[in-house]
N, C-alpha and C. Protein backbone atom coordinates (compact mmCIF):
# COMPACT_ATOMS: atom_id res chain seq x y z
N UNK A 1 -14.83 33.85 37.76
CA UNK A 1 -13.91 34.21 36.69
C UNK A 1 -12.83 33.16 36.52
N UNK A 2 -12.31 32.71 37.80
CA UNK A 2 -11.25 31.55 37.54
C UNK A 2 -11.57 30.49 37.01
N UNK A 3 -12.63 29.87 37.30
CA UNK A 3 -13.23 28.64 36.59
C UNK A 3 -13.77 29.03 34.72
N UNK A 4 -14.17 29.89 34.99
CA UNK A 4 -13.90 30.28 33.21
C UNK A 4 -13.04 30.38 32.36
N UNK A 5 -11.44 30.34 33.15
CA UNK A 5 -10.64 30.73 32.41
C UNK A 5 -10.04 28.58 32.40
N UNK A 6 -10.35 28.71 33.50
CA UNK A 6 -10.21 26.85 33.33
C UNK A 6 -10.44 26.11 32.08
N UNK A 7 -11.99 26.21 32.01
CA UNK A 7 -12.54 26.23 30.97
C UNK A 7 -12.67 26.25 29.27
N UNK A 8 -11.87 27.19 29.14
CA UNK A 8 -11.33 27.97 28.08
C UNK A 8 -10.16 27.16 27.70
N UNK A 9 -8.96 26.58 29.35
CA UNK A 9 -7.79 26.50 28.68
C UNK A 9 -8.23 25.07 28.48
N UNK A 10 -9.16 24.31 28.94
CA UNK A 10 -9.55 22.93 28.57
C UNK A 10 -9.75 22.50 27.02
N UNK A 11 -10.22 23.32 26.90
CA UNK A 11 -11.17 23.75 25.66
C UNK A 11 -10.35 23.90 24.50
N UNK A 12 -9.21 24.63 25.02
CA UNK A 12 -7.96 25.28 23.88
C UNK A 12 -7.13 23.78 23.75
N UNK A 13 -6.78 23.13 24.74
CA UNK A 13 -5.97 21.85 24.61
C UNK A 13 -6.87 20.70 24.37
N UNK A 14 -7.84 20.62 24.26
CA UNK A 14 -8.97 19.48 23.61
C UNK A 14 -9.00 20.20 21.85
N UNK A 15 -9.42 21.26 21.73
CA UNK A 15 -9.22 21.46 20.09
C UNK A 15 -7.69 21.05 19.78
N UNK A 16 -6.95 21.69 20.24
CA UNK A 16 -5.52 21.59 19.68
C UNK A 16 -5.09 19.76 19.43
N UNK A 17 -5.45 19.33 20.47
CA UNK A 17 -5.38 17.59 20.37
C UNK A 17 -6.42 16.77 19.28
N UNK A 18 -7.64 17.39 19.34
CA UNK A 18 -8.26 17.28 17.94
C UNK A 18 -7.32 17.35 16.20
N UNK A 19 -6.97 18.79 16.50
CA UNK A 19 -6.01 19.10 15.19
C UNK A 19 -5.00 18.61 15.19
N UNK A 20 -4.52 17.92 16.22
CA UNK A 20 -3.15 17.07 15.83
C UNK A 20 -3.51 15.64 15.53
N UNK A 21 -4.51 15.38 16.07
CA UNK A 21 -5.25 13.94 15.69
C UNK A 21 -5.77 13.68 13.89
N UNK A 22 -6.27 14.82 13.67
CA UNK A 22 -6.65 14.46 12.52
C UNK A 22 -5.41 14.90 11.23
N UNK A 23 -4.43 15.86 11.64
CA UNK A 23 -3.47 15.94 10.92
C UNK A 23 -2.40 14.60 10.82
N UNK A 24 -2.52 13.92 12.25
CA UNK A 24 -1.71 12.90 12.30
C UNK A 24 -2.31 11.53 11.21
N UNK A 25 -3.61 11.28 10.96
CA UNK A 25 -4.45 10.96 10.23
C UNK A 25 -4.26 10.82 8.67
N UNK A 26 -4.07 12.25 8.23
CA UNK A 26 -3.93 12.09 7.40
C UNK A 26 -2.63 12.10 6.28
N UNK A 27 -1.56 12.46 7.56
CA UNK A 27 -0.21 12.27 6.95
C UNK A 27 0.05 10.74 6.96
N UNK A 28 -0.28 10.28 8.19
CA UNK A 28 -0.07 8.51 8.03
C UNK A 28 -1.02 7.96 6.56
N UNK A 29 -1.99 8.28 6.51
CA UNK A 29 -2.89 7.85 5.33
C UNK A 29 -2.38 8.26 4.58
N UNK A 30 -1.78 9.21 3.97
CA UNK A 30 -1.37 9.92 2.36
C UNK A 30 0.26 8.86 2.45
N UNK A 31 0.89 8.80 3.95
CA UNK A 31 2.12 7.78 3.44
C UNK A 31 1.92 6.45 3.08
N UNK A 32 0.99 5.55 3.22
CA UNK A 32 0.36 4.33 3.07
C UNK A 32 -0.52 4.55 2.01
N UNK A 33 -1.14 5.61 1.31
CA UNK A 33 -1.73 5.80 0.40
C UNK A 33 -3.39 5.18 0.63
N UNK A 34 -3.24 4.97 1.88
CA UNK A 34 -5.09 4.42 2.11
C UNK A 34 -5.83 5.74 1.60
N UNK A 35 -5.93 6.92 1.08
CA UNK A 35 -7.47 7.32 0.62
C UNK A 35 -7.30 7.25 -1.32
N UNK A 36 -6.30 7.04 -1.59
CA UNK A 36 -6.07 6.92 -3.11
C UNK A 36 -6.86 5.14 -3.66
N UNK A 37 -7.65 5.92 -4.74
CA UNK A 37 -8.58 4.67 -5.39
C UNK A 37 -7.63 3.94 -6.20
N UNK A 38 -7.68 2.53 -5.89
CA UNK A 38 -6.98 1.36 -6.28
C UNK A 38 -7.42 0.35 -7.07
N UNK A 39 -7.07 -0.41 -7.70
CA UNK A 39 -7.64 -1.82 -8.24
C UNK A 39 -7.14 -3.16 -7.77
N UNK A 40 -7.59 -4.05 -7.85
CA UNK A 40 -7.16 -5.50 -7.44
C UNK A 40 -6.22 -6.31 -9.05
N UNK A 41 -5.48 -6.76 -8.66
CA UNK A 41 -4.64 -7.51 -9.74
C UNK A 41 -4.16 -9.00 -9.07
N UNK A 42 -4.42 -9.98 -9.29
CA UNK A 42 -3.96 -11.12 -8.69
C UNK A 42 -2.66 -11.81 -10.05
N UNK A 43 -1.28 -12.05 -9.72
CA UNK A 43 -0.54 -13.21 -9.67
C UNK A 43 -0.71 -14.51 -9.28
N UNK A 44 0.17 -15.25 -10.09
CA UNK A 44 -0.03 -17.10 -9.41
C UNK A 44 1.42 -17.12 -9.52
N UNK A 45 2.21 -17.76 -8.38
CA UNK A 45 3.77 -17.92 -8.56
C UNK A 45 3.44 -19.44 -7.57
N UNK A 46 4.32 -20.18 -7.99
CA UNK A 46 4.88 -21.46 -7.17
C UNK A 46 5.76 -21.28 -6.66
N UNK A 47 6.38 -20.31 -5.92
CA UNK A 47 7.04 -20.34 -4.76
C UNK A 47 7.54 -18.39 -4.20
N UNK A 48 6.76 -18.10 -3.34
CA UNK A 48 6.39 -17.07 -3.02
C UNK A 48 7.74 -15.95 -2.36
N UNK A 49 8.55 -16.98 -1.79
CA UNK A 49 9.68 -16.36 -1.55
C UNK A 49 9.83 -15.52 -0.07
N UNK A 50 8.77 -15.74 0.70
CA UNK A 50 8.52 -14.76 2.32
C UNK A 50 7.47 -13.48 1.65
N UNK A 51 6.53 -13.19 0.43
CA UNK A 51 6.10 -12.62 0.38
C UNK A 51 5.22 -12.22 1.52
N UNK A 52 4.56 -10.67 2.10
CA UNK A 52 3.63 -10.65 3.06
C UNK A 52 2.76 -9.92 2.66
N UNK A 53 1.37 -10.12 3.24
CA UNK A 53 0.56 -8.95 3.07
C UNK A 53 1.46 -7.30 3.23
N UNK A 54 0.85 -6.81 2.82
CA UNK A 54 1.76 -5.31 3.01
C UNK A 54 2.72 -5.03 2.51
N UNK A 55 3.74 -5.72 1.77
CA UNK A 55 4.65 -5.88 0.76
C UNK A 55 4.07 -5.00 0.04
N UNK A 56 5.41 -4.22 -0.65
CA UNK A 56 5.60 -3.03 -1.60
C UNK A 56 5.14 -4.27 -3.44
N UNK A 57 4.82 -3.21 -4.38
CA UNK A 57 4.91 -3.34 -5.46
C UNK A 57 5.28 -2.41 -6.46
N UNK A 58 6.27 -2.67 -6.97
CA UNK A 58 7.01 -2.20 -8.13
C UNK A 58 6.66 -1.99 -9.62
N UNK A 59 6.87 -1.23 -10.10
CA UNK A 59 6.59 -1.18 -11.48
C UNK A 59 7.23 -0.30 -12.36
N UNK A 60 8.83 -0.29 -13.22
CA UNK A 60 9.30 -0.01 -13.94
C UNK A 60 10.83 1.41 -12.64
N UNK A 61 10.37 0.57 -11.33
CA UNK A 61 11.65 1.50 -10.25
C UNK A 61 10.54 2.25 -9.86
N UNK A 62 9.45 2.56 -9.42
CA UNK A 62 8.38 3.15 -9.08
C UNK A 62 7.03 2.19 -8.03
N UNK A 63 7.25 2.89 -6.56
CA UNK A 63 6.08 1.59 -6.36
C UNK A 63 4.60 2.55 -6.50
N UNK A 64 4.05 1.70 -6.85
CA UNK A 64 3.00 1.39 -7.32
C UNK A 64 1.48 0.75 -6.58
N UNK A 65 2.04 0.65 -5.63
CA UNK A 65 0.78 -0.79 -4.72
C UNK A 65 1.33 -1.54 -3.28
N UNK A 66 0.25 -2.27 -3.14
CA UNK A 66 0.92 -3.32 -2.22
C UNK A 66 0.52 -4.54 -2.14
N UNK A 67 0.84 -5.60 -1.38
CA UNK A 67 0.25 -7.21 -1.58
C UNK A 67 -1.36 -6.59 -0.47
N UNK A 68 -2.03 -7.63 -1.09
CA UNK A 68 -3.92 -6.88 -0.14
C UNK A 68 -3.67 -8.28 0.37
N UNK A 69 -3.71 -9.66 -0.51
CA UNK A 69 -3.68 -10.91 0.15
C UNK A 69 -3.26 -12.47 -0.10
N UNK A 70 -2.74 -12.94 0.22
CA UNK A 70 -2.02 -14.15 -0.12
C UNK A 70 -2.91 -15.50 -0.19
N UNK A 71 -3.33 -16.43 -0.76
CA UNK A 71 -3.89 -17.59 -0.53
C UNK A 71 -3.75 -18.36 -2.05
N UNK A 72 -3.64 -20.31 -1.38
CA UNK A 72 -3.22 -21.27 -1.93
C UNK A 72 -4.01 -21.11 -2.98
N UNK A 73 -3.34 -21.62 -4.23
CA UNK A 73 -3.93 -21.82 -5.47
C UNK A 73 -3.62 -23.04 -6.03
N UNK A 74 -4.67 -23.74 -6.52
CA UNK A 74 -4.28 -24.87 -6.78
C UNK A 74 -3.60 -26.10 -5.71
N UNK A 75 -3.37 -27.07 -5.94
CA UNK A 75 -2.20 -27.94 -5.20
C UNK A 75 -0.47 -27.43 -4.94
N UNK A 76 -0.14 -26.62 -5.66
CA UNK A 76 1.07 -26.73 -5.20
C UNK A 76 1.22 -24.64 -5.47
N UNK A 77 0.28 -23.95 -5.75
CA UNK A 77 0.53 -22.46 -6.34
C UNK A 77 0.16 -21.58 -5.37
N UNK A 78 0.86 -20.74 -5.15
CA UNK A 78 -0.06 -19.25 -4.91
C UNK A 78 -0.47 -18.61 -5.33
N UNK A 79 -1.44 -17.62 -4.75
CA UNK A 79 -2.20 -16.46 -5.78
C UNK A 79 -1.98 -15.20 -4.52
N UNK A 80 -1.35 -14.37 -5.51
CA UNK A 80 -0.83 -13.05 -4.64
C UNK A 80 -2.21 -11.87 -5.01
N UNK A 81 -2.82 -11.30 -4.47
CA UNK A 81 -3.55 -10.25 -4.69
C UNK A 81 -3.05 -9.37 -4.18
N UNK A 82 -2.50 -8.44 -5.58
CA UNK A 82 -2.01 -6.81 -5.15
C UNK A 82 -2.93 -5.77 -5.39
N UNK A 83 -2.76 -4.92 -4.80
CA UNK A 83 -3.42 -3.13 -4.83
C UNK A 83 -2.52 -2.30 -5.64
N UNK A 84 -3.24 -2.04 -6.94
CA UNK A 84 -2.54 -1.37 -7.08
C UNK A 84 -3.26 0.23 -7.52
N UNK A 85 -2.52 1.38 -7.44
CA UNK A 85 -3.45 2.47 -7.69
C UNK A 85 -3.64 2.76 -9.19
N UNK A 86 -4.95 3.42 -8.73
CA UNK A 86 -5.65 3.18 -10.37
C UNK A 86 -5.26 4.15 -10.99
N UNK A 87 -4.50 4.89 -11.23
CA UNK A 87 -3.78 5.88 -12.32
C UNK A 87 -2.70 5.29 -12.56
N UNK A 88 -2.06 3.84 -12.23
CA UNK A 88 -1.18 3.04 -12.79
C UNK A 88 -1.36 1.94 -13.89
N UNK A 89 -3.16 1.98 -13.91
CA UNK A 89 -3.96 1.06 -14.94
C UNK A 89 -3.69 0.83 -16.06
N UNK A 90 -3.51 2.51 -16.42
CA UNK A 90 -2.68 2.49 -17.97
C UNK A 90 -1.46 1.85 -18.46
N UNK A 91 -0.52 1.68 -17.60
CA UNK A 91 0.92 1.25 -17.79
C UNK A 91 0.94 -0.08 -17.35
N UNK A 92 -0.02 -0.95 -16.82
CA UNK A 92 0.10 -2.63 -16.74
C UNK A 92 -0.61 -3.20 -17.66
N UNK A 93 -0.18 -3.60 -18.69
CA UNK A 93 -0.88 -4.50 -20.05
C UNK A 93 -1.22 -5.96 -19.61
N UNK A 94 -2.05 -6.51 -20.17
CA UNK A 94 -2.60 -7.98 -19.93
C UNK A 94 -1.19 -9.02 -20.19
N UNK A 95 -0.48 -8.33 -20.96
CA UNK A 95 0.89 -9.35 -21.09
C UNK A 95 2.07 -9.29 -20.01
N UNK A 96 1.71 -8.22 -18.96
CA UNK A 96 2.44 -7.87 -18.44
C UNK A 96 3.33 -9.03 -17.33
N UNK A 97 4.18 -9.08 -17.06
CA UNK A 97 5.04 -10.23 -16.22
C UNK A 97 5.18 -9.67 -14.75
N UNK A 98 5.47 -10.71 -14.20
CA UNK A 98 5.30 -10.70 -12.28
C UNK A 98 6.30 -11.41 -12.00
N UNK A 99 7.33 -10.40 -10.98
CA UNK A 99 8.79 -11.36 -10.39
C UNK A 99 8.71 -11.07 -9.27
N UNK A 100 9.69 -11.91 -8.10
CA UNK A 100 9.99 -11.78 -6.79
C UNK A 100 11.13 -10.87 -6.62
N UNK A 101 11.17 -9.69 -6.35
CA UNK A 101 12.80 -9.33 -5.94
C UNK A 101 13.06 -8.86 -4.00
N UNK A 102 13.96 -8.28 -4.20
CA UNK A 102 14.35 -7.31 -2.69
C UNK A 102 14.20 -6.54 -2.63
N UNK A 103 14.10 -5.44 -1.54
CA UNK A 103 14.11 -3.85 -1.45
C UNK A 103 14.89 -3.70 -0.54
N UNK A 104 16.14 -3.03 -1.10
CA UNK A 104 17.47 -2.11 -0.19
C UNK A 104 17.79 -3.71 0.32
N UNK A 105 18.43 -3.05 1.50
CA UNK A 105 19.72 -3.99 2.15
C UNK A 105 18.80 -4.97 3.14
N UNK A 106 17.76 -4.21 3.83
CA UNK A 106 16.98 -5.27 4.50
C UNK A 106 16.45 -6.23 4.13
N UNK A 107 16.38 -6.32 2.85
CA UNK A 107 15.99 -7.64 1.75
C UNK A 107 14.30 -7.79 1.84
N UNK A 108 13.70 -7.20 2.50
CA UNK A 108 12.08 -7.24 2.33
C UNK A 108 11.90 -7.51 0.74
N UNK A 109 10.71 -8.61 0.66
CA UNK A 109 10.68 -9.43 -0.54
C UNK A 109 9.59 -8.13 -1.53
N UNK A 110 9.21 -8.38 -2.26
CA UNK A 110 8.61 -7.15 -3.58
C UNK A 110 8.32 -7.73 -4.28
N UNK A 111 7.15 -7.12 -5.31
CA UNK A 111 6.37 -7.87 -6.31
C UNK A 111 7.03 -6.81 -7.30
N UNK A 112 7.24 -7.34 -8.35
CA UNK A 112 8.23 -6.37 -9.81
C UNK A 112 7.03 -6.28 -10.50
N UNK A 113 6.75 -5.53 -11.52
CA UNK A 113 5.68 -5.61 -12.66
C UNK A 113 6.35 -5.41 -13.82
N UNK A 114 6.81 -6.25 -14.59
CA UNK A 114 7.21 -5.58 -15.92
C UNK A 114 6.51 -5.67 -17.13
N UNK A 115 7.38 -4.50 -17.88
CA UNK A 115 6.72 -4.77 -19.42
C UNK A 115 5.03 -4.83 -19.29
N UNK A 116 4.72 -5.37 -20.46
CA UNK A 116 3.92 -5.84 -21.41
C UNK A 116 3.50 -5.16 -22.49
N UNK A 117 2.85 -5.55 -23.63
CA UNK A 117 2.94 -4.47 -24.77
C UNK A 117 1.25 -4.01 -25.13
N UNK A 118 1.38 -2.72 -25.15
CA UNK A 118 0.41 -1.64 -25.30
C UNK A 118 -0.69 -1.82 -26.11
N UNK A 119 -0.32 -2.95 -27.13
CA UNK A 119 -1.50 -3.33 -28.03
C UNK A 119 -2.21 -4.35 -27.35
């Protein structure tokens, strides 16, 4: 009888560590937004400013995305590839413009999206 009840309480603290594992899962994922479907958008800027992978993206005071990956363009350019989520598709036009700013006081660098026009 004692070893059954062993058993049991093994059993009860292996599920319970299960359910905190996968709850922990998916609150970290819904804050990083990894299961939300995204698109790729690449920028070219000549001078990047400390941009990083993982960098926030902005769009109209709203983020929107993040940097996926950084690499040289051209001789002297970069090409920023951002993520951004795809129910934001509608509101970035082909004319749309790309700036460097800050976020809050820690100054972490940010990709802006502004404008562009709807036609």
């Amino acid at each position: 009888m004692n070893d059954n009840k062993k058993k049991i309480t093994v059993g009860i603290f292996i599920a319970i560590g299960i359910l905190i594992f996968v709850f922990a899962i998916f609150t970290l994922g819904s804050q990083k937004k990894t299961f939300v479907k995204s698109f790729t958008l690449s920028v070219v800027f000549n001078d990047i400013q400390g941009l990083k992978k993982g960098n926030n993206v902005w769009f109209s005071g709203v983020k929107i995305g993040t940097i996926k990956k950084i690499e040289f363009f051209g001789t002297s350019q970069v090409r920023v590839y951002l993520s951004i989520e795809e129910d934001m598709h509608k509101y970035i036009h082909k004319d749309a413009g790309a700036s460097i700013g800050a976020d809050g006081l820690i100054g972490n660098k940010i990709v802006v999206l502004t404008g562009g026009n709807p036609k």
